[in-house]
N, C-alpha and C. Protein backbone atom coordinates (compact mmCIF):
# COMPACT_ATOMS: atom_id res chain seq x y z
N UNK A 1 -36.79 165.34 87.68
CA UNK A 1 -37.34 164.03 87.93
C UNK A 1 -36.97 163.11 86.77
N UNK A 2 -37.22 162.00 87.33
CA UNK A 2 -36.96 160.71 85.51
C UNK A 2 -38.25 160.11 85.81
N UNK A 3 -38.53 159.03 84.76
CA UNK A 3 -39.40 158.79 84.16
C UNK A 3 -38.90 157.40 83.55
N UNK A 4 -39.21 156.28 83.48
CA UNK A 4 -38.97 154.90 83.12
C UNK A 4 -40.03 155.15 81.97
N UNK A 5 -39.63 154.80 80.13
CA UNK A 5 -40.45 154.49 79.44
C UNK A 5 -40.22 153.19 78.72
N UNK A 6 -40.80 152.65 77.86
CA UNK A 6 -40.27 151.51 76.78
C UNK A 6 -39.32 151.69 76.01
N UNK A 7 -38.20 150.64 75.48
CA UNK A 7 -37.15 151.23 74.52
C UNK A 7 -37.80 150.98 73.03
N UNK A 8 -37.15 151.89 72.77
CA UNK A 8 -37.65 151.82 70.86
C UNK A 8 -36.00 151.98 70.27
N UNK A 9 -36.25 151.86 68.53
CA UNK A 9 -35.26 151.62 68.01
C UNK A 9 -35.63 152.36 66.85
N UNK A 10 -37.47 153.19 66.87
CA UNK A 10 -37.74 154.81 65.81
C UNK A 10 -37.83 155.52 66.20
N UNK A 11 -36.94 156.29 67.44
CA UNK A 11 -37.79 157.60 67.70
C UNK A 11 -39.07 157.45 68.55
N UNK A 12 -39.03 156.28 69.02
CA UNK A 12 -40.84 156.37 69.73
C UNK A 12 -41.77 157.20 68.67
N UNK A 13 -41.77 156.96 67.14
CA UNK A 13 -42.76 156.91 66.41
C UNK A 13 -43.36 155.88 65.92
N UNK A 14 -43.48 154.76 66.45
CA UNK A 14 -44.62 153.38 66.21
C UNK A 14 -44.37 152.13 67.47
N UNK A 15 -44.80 151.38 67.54
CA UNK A 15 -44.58 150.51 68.34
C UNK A 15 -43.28 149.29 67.55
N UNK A 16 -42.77 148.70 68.55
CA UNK A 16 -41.55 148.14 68.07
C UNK A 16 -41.17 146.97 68.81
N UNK A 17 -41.87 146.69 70.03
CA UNK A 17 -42.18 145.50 70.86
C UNK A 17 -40.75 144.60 71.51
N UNK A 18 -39.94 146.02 71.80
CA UNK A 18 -38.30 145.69 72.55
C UNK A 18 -38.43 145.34 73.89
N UNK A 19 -39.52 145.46 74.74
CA UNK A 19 -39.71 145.37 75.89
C UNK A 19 -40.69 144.59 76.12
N UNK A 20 -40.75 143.55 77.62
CA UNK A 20 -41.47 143.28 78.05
C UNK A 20 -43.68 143.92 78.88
N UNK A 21 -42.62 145.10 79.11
CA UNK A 21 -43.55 145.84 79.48
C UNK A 21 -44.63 146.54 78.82
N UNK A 22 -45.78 146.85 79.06
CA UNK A 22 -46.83 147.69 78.24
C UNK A 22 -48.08 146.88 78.57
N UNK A 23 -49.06 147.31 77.32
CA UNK A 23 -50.33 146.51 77.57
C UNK A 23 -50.20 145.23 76.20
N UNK A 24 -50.12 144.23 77.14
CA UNK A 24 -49.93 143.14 76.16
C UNK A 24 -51.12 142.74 75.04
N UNK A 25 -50.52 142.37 73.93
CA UNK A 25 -51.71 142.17 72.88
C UNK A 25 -51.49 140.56 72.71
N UNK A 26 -52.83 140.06 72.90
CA UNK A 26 -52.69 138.88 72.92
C UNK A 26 -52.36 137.28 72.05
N UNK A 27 -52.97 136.28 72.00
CA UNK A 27 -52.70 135.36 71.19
C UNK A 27 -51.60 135.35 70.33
N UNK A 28 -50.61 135.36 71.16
CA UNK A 28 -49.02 135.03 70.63
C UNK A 28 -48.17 134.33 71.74
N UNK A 29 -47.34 133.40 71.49
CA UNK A 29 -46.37 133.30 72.79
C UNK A 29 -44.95 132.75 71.87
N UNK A 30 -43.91 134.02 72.06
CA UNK A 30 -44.48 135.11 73.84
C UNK A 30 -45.43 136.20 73.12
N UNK A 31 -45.99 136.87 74.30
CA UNK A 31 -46.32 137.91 73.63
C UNK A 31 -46.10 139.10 73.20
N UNK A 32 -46.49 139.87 72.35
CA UNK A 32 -45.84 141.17 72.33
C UNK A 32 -46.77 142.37 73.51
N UNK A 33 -46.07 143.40 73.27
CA UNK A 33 -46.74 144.58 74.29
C UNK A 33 -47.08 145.47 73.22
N UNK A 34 -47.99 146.63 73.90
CA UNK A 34 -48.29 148.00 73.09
C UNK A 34 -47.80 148.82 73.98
N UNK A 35 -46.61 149.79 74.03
CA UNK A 35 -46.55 150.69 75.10
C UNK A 35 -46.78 152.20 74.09
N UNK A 36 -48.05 152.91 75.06
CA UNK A 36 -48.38 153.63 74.30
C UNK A 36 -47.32 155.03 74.43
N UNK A 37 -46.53 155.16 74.65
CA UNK A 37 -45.51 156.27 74.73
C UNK A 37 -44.58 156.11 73.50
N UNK A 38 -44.55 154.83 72.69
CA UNK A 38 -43.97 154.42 71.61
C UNK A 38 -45.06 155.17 70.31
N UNK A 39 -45.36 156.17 70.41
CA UNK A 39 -46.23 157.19 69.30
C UNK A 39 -45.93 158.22 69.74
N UNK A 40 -45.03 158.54 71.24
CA UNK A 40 -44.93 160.19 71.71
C UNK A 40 -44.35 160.94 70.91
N UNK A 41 -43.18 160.28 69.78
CA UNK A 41 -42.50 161.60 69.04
C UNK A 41 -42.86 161.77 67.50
N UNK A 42 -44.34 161.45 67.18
CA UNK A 42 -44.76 161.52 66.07
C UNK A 42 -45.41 163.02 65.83
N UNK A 43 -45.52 163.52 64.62
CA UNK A 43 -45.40 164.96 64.39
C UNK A 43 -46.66 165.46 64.70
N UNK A 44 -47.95 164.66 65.05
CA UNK A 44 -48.89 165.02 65.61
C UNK A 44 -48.99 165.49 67.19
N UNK A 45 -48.28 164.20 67.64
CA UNK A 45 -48.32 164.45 69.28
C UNK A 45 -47.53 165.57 69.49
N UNK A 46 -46.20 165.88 68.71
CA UNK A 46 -45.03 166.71 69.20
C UNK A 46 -46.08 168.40 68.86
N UNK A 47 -46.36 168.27 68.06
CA UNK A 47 -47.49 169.57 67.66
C UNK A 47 -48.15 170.27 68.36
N UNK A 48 -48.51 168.95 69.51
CA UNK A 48 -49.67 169.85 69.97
C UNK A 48 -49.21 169.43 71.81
N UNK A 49 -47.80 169.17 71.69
CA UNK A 49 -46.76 168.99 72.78
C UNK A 49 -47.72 167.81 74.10
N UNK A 50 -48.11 166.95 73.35
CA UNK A 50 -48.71 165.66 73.95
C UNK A 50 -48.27 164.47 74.47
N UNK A 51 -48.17 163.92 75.07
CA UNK A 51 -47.58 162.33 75.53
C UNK A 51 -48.06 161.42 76.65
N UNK A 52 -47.47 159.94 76.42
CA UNK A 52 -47.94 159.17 77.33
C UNK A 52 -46.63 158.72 78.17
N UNK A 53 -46.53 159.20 79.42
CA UNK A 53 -45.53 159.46 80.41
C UNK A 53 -46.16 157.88 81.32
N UNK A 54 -45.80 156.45 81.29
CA UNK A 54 -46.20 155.61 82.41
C UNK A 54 -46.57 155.67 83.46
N UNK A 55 -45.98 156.60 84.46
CA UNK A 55 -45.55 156.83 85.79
C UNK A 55 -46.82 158.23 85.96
N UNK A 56 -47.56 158.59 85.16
CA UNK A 56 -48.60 159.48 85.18
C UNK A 56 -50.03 159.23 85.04
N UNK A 57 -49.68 157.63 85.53
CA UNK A 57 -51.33 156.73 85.21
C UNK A 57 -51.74 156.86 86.47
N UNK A 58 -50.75 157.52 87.28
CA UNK A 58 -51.30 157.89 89.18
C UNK A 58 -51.68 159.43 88.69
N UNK A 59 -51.92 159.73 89.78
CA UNK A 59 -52.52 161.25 90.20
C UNK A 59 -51.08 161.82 90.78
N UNK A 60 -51.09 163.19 89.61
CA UNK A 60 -49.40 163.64 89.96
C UNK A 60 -49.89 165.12 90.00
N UNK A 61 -49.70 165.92 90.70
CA UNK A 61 -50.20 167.40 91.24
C UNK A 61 -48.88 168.23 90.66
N UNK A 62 -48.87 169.43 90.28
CA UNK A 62 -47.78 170.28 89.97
C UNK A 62 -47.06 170.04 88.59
N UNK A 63 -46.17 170.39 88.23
CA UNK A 63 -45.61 170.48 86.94
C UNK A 63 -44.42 170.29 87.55
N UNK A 64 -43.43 169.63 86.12
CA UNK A 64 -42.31 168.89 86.80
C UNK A 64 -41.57 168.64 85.42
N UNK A 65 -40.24 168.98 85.42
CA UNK A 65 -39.28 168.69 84.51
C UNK A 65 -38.81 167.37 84.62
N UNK A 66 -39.23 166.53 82.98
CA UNK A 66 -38.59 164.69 83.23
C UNK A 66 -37.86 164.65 82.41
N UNK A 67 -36.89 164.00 82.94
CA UNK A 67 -35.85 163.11 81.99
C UNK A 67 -36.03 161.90 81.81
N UNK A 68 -36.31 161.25 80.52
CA UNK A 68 -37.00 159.77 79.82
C UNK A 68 -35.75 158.89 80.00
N UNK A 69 -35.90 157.59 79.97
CA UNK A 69 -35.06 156.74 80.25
C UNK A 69 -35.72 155.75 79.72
N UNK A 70 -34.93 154.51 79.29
CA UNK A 70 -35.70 153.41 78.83
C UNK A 70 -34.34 152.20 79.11
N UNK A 71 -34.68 150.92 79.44
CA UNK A 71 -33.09 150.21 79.75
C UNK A 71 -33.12 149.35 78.47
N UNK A 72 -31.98 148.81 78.03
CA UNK A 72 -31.53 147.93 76.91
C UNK A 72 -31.41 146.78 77.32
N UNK A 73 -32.86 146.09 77.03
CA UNK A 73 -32.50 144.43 77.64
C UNK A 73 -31.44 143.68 77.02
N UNK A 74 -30.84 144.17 75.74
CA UNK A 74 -30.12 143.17 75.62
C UNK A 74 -28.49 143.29 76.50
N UNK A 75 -28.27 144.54 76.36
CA UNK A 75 -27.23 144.67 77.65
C UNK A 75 -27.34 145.15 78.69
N UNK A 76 -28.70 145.61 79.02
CA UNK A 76 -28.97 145.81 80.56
C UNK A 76 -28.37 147.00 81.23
N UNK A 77 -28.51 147.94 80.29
CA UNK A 77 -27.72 149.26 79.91
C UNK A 77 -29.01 150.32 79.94
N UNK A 78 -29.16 151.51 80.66
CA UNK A 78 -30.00 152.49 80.87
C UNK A 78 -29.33 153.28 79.71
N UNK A 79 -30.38 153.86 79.39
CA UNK A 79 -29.97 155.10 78.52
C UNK A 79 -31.25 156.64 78.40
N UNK A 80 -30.41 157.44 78.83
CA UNK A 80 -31.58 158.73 78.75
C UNK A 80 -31.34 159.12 77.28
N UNK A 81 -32.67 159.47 76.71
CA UNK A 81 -33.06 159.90 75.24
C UNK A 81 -33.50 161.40 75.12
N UNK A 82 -34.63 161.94 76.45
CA UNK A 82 -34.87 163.22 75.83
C UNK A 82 -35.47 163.67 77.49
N UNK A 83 -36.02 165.33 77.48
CA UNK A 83 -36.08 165.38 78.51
C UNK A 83 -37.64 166.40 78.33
N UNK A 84 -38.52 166.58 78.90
CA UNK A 84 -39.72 166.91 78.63
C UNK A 84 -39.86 167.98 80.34
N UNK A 85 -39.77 169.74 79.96
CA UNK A 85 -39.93 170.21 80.68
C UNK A 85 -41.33 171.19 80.57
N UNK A 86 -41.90 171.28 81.88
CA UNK A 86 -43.27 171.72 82.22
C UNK A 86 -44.18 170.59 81.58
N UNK A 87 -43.81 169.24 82.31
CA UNK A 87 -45.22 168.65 82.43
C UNK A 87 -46.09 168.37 83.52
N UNK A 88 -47.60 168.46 83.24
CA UNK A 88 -48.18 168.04 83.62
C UNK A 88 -49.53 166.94 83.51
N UNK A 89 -50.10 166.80 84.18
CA UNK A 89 -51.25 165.72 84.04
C UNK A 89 -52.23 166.26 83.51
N UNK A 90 -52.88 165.61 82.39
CA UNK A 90 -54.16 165.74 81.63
C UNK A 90 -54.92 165.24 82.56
N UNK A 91 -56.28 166.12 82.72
CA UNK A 91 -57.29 165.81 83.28
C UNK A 91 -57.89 165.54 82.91
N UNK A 92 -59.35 164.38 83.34
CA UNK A 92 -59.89 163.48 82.67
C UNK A 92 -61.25 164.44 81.78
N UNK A 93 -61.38 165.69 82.38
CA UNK A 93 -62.51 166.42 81.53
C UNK A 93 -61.94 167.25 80.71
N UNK A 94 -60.68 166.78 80.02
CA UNK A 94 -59.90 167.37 78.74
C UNK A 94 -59.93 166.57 77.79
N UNK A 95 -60.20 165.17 78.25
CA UNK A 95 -60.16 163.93 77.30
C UNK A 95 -61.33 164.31 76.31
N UNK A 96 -62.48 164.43 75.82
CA UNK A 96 -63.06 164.83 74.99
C UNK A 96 -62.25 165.48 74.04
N UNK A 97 -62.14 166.86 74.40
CA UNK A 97 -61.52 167.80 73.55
C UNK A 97 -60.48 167.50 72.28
N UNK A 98 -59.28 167.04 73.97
CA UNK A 98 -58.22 166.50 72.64
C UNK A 98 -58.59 164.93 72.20
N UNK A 99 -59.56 163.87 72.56
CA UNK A 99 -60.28 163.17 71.42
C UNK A 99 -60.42 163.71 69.89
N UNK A 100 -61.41 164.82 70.04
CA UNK A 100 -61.69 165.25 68.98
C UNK A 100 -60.80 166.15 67.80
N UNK A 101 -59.86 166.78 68.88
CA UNK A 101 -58.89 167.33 67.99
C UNK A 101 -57.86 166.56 67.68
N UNK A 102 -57.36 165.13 68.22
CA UNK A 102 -56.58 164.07 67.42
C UNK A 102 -57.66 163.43 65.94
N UNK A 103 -58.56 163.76 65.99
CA UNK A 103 -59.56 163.01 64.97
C UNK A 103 -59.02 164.20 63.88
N UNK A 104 -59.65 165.01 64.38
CA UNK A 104 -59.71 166.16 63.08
C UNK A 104 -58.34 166.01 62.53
N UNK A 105 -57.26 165.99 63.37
CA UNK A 105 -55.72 166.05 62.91
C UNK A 105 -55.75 164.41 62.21
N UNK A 106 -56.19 163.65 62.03
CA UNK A 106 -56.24 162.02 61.77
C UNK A 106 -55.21 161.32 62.00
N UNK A 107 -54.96 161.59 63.62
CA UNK A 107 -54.52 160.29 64.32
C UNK A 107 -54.82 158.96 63.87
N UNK A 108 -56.11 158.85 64.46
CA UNK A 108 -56.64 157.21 64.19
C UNK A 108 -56.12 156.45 62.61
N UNK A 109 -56.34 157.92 61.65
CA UNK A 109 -55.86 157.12 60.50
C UNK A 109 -54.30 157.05 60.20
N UNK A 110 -53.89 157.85 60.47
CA UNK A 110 -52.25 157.99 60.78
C UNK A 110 -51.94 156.64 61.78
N UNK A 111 -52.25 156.12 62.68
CA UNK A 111 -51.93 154.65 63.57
C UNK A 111 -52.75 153.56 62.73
N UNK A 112 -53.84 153.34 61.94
CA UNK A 112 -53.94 152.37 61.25
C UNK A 112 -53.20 152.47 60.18
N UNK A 113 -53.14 153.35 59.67
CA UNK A 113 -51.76 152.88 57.89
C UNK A 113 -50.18 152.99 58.06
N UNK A 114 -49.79 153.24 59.88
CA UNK A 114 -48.37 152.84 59.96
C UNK A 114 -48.13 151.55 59.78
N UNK A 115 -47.07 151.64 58.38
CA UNK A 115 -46.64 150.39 57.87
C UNK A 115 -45.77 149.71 59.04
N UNK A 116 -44.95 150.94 59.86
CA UNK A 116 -44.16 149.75 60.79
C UNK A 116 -45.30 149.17 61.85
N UNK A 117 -46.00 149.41 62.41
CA UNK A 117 -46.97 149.08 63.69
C UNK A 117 -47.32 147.91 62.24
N UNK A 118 -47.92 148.05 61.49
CA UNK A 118 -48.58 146.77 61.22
C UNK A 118 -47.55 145.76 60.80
N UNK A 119 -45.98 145.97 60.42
CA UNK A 119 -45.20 145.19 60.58
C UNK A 119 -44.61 144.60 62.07
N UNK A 120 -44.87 145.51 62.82
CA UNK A 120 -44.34 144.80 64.19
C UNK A 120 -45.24 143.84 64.57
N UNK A 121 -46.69 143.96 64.82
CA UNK A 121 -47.37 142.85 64.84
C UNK A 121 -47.94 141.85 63.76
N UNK A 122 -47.43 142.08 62.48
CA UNK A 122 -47.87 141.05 61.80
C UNK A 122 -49.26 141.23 61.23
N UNK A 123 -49.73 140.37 60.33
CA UNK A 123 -51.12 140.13 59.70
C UNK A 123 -52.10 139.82 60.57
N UNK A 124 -51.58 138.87 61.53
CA UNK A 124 -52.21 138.18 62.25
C UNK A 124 -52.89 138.86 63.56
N UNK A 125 -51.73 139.22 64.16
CA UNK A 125 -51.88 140.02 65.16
C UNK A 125 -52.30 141.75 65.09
N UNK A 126 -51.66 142.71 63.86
CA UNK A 126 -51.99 143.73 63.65
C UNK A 126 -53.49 144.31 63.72
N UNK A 127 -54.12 143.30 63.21
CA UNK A 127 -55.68 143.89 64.01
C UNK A 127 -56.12 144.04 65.26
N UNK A 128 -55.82 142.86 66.33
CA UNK A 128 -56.13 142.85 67.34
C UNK A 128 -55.45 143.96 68.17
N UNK A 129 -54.53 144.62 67.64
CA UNK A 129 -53.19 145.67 68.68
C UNK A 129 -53.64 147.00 68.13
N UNK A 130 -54.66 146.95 66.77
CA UNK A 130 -54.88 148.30 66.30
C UNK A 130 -56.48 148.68 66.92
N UNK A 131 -56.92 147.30 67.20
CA UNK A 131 -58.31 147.71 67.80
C UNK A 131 -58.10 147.42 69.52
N UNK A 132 -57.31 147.26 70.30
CA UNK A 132 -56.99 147.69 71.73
C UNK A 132 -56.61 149.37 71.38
N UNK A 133 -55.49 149.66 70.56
CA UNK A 133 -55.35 151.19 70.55
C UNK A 133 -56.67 151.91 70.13
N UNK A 134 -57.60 151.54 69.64
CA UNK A 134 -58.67 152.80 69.40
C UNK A 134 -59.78 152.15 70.48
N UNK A 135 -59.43 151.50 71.54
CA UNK A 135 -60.50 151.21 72.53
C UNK A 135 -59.83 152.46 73.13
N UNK A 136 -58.60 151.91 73.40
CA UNK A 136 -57.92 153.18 74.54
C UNK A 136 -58.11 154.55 73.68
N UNK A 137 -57.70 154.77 72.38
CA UNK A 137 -58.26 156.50 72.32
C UNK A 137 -59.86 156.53 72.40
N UNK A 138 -60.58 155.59 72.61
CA UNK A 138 -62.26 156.03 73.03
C UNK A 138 -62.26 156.17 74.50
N UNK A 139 -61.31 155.64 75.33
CA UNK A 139 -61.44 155.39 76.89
C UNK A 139 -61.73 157.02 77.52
N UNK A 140 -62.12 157.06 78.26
CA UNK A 140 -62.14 158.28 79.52
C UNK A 140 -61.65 158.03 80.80
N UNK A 141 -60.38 157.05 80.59
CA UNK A 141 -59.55 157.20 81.83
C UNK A 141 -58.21 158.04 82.07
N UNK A 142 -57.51 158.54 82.45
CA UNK A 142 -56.54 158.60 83.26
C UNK A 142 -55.57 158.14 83.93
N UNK A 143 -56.16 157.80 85.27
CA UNK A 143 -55.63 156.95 86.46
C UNK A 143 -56.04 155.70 85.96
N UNK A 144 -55.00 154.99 86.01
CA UNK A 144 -55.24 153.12 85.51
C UNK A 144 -53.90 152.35 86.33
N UNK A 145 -54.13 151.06 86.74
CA UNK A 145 -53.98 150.55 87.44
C UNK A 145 -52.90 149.51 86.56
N UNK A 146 -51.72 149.00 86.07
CA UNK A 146 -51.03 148.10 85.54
C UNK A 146 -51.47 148.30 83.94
N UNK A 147 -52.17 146.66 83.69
CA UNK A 147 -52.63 147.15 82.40
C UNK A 147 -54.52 147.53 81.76
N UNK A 148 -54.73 148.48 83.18
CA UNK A 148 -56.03 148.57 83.06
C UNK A 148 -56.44 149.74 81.53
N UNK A 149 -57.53 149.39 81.11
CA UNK A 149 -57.57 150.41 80.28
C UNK A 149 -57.39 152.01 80.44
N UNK A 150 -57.14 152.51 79.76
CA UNK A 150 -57.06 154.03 80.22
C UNK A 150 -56.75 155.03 78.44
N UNK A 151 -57.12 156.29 78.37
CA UNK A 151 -56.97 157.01 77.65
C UNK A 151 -55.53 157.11 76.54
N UNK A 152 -54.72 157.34 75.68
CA UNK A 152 -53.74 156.94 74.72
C UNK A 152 -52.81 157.97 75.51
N UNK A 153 -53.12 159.08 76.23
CA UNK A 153 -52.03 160.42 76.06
C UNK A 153 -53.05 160.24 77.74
N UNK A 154 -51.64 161.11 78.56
CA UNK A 154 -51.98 161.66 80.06
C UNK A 154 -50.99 162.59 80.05
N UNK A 155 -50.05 163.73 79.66
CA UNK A 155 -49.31 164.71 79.90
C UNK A 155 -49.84 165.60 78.68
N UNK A 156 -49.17 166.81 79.18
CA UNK A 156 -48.99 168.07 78.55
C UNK A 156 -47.55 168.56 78.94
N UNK A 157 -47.17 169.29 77.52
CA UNK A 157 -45.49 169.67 78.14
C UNK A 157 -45.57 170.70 77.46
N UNK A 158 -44.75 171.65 78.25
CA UNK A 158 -44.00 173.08 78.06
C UNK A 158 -42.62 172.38 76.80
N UNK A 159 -41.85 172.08 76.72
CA UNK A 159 -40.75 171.75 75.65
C UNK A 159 -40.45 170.55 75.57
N UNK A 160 -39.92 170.15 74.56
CA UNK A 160 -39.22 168.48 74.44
C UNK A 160 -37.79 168.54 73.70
N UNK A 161 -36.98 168.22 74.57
CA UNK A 161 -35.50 167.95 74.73
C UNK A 161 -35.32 166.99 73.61
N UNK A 162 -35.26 166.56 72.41
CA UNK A 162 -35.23 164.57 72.50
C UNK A 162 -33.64 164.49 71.88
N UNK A 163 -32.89 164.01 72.32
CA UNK A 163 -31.57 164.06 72.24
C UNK A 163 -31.13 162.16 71.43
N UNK A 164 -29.83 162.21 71.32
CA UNK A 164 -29.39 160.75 70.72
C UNK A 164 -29.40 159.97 72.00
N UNK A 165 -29.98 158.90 72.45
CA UNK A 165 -29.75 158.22 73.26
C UNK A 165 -28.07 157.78 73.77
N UNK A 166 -28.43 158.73 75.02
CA UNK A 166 -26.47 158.08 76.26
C UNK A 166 -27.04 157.80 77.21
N UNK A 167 -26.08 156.41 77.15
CA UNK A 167 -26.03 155.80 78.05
C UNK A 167 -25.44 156.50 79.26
N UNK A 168 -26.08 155.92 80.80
CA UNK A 168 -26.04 156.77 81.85
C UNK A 168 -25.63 155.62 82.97
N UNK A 169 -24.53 156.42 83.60
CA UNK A 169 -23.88 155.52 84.51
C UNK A 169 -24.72 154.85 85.89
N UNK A 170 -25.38 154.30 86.20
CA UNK A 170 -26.52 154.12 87.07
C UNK A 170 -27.41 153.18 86.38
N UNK A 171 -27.72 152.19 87.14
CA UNK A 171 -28.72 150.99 87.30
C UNK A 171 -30.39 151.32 86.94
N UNK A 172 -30.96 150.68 86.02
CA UNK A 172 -31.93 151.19 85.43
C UNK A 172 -33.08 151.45 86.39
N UNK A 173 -33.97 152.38 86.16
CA UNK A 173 -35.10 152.34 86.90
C UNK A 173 -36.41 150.81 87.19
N UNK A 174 -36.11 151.08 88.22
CA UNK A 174 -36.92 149.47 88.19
C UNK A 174 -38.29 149.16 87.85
N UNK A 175 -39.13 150.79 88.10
CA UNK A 175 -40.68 150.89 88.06
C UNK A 175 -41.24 151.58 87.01
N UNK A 176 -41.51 151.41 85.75
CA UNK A 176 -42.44 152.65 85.06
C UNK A 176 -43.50 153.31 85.52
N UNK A 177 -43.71 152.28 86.52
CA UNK A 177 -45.37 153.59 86.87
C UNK A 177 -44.64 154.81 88.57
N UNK A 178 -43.21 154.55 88.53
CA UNK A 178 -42.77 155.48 89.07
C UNK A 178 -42.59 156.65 89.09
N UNK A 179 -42.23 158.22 89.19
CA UNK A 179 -41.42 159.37 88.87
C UNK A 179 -40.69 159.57 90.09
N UNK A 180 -39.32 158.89 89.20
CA UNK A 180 -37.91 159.19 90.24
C UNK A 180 -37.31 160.33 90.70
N UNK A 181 -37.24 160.68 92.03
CA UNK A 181 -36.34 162.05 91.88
C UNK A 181 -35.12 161.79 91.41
N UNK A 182 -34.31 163.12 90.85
CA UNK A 182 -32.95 163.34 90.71
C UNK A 182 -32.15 162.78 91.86
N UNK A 183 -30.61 162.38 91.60
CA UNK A 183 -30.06 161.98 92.55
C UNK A 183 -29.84 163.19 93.46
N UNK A 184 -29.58 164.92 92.36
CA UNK A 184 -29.04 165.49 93.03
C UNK A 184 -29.33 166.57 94.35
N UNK A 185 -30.90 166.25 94.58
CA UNK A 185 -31.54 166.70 95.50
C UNK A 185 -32.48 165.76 95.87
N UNK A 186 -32.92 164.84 96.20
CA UNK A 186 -33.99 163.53 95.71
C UNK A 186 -34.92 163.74 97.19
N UNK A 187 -34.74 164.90 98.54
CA UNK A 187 -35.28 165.15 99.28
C UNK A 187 -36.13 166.21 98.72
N UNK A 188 -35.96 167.03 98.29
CA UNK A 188 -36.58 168.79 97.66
C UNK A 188 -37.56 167.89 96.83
N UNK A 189 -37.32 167.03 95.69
CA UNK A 189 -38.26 166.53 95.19
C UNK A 189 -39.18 165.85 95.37
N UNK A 190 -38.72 164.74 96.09
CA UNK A 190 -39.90 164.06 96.65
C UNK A 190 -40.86 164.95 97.95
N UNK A 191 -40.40 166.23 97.96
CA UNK A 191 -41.35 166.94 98.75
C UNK A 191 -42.23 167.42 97.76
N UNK A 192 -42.37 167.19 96.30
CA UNK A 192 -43.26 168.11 95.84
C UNK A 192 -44.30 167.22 94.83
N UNK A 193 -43.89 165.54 95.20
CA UNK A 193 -44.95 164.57 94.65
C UNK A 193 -45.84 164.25 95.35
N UNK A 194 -46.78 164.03 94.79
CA UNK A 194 -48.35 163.38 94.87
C UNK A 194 -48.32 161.69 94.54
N UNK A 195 -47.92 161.37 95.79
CA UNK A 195 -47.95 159.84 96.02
C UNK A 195 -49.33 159.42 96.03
N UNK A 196 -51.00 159.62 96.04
CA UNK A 196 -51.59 159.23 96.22
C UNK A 196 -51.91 158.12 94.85
C-alpha cells in the first residue's frame, strides 16, 4: 500500500512547514501547518516503532505494508522516502498507556526544547504550535475528521525501511487521508481495506 505524508527537509524529525497540508497553526498569513508525522523518525518514536500515518485517522482493520510518499511542491515531483511494514492502527484504549510511556521517555520535553520546531515557527508563533501539540498528545482520539483534533501517534509497526528520498515515476498522491493500493495488484488490495 502507499501512504501520502508531508515533505520535510530533517528526516521527519521536527516540523518544517514545506507543505500546505496538516493542522494549521494560526495567526500568520499565510499560514503555517503542524503535520504531526513530521516527529515520526525521532529516536523516541523509532524506539518504540510508533507513528502518525494521515490516511489512519479512518478506521483501517488488518495490518498492511506502506510505502511513504510525500510530493515536492516546488517541482511537483513525488518522491518515496521509507517504507513501514506490519502496520497497524492504535486503538483508542492504548492511548493512555503510550501517553504515559511518551512522558516517562520525555517526549513533551524533547518537542518543547527542539530548537528547529521553535525556529520554524518563530517567537511569535512557537507557543501557540507547541501548545496545539500537547492538546493533541492529551487528546483521546483516533478517528478525526480533516483538521479535527485527535491523538499525536495512530500506528504501530513491525519495521521501518527509511531510505534517501527517489523520486518515483507517477503523479503524486492526491489524498493524505487516503491508503493507496499498489499499482501492481490494486484489486487484491483494495479487497483487504476498511473503507468505513
Amino acid at each position: 500500500m502507499r501512504a501520502k505524508t508531508f515533505a520535510s527537509n530533517n528526516g521527519w524529525t521536527s516540523p518544517v512547514s514545506l507543505s500546505t497540508f496538516g493542522i494549521p497553526i494560526p495567526q500568520q498569513n499565510p499560514k503555517k501547518h503542524l503535520g504531526l508525522e513530521e516527529f515520526n523518525f525521532i529516536k523516541i518514536m523509532k524506539d518504540r516503532k510508533l507513528a502518525y500515518i494521515p490516511c489512519f485517522s479512518s478506521s483501517r482493520a488488518g495490518s498492511f505494508d506502506i510505502d511513504l510518499f510525500y510530493l515536492n511542491d516546488v517541482n511537483h515531483t513525488t518522491y518515496h522516502y521509507a517504507t513501514l511494514k506490519g502496520v497497524r492502527s492504535i486503538q483508542k484504549n492504548e492511548i493512555a498507556g503510550l501517553r504515559q510511556d511518551l512522558i516517562t521517555a520525555g517526549l513533551p520535553q524533547w518537542v518543547a526544547n527542539d530548537a528547529r520546531f521553535q525556529d520554524n515557527y518563530g517567537p511569535e508563533l512557537f507557543p501557540i504550535a507547541l501548545e496545539k501539540w500537547n492538546l493533541l498528545f492529551n487528546c483521546n482520539n483516533i478517528i478525526a475528521n480533516r483538521t479535527d483534533d485527535r491523538f499525536i501517534l495512530n500506528v504501530r509497526y513491525e519495521e521501518l525501511i527509511q531510505e534517501e528520498a527517489v523520486r518515483v515515476g507517477w503523479n503524486n498522491l492526491h489524498f493524505a487521508s487516503r491508503l493507496y493500493p499498489n499499482e501492481a495488484n490494486p484489486l487484491a488490495e483494495l479487497a483487504d481495506l476498511d473503507l468505513d
